[in-house]
C-alpha atoms as a PDB file:
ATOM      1  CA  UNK A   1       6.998  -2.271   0.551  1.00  0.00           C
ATOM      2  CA  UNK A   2       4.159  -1.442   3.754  1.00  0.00           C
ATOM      3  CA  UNK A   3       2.675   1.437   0.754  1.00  0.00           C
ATOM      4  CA  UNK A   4       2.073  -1.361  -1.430  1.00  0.00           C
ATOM      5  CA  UNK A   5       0.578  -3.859   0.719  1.00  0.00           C
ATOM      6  CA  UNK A   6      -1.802  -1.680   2.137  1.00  0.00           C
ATOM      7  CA  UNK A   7      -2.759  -0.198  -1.161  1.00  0.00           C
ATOM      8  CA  UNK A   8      -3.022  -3.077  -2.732  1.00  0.00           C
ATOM      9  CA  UNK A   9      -5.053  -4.804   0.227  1.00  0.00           C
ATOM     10  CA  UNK A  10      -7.463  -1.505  -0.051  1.00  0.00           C
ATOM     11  CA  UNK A  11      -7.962  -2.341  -3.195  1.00  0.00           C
ATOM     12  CA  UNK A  12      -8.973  -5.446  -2.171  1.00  0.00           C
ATOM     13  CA  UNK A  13     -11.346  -4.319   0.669  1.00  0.00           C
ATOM     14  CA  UNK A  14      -9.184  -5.696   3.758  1.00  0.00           C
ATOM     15  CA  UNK A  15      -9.187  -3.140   5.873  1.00  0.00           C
ATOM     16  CA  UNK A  16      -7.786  -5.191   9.227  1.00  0.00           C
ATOM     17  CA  UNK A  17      -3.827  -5.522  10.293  1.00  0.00           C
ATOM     18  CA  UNK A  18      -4.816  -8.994  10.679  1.00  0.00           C
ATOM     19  CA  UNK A  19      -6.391  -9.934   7.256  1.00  0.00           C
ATOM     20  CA  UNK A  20      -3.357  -7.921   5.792  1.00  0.00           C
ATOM     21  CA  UNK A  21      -1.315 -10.264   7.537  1.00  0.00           C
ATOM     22  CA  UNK A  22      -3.692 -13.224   6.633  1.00  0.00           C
ATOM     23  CA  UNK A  23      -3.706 -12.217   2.595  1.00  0.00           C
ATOM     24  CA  UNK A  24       0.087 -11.934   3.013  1.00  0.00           C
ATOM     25  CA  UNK A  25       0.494 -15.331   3.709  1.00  0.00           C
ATOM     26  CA  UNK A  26      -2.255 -16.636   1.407  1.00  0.00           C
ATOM     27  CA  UNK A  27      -1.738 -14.624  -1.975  1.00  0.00           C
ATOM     28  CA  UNK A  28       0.311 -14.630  -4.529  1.00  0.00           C
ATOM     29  CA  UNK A  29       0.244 -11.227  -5.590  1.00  0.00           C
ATOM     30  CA  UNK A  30       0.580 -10.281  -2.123  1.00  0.00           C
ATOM     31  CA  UNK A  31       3.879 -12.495  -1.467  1.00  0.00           C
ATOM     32  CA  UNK A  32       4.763 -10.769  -4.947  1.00  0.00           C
ATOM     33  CA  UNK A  33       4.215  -7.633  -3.456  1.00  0.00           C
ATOM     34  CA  UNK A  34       6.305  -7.673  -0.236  1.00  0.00           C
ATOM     35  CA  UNK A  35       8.880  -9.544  -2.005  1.00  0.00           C
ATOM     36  CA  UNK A  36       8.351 -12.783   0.338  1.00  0.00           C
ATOM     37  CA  UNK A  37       8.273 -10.802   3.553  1.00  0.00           C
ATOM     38  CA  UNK A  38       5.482 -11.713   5.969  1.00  0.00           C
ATOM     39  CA  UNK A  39       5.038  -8.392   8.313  1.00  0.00           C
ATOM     40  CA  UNK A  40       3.355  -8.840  11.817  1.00  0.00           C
ATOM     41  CA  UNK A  41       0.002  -7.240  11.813  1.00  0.00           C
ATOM     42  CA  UNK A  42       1.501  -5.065  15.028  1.00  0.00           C
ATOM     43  CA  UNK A  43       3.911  -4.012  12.134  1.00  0.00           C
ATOM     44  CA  UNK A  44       1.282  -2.954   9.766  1.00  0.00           C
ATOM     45  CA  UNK A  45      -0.978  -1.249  11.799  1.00  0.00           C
ATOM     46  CA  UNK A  46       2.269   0.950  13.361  1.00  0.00           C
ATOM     47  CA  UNK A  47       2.540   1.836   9.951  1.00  0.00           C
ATOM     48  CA  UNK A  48      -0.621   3.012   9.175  1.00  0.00           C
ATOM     49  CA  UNK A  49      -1.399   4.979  12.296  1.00  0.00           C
ATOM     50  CA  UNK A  50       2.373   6.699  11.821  1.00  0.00           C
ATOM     51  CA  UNK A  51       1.094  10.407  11.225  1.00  0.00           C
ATOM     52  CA  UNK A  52       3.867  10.200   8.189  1.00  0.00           C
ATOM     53  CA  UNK A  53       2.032   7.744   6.176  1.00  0.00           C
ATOM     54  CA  UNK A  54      -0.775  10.040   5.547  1.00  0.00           C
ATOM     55  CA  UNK A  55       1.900  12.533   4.423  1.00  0.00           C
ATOM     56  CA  UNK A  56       3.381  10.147   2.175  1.00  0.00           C
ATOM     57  CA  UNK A  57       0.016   8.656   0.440  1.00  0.00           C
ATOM     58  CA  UNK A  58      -0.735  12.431  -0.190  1.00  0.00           C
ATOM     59  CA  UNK A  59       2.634  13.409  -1.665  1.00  0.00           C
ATOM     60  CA  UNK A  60       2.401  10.109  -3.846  1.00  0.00           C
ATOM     61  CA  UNK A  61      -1.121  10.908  -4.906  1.00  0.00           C
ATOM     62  CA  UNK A  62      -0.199  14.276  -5.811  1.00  0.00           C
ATOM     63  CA  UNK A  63       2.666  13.207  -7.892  1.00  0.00           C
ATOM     64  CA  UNK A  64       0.656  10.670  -9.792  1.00  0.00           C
ATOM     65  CA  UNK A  65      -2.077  13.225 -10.607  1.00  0.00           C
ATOM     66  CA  UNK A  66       0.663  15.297 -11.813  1.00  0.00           C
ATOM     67  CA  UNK A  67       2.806  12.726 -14.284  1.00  0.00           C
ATOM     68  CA  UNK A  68      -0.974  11.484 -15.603  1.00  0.00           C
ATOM     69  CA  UNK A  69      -1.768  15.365 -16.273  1.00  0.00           C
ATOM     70  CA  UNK A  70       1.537  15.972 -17.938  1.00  0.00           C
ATOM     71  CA  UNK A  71       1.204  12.834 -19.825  1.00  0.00           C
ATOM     72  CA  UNK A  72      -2.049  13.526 -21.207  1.00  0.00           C
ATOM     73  CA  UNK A  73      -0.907  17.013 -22.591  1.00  0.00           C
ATOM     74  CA  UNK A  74       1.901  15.657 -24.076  1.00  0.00           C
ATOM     75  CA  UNK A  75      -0.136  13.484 -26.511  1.00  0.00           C
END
């Protein structure tokens, strides 16, 4: 759920804990997103600066460049 918040917020260009926490109270999508959970901006910058997160956005990356290279060779 923290992945797609702050992908999603990127995508948005809010780039702060706090206007993470902000758009998660005041957007739809958002309140889609995190399934009605309202993370404290302490919460979601402790994610962010975890040295595993960067792992994880790489590994994800990775495996979507993969399954979009695969699917385009299978057409």
């Amino acid at each position: 759920m923290m992945l797609k918040i702050i992908l999603y917020a990127y995508t948005q260009s809010v780039f702060s804990g706090r206007r993470i926490e902000k758009l998660l109270h005041d957007s739809i999508r958002m309140m889609w997103l995190a399934q009605d959970q309202t993370p404290s901006y302490k919460t979601i910058n402790r994610f962010r600066v975890n040295p595993n997160t960067d792992a994880l956005i790489e590994s994800l990356f990775i495996q979507f460049a993969y399954f979009s290279w695969i699917s385009c060779i299978s057409f």
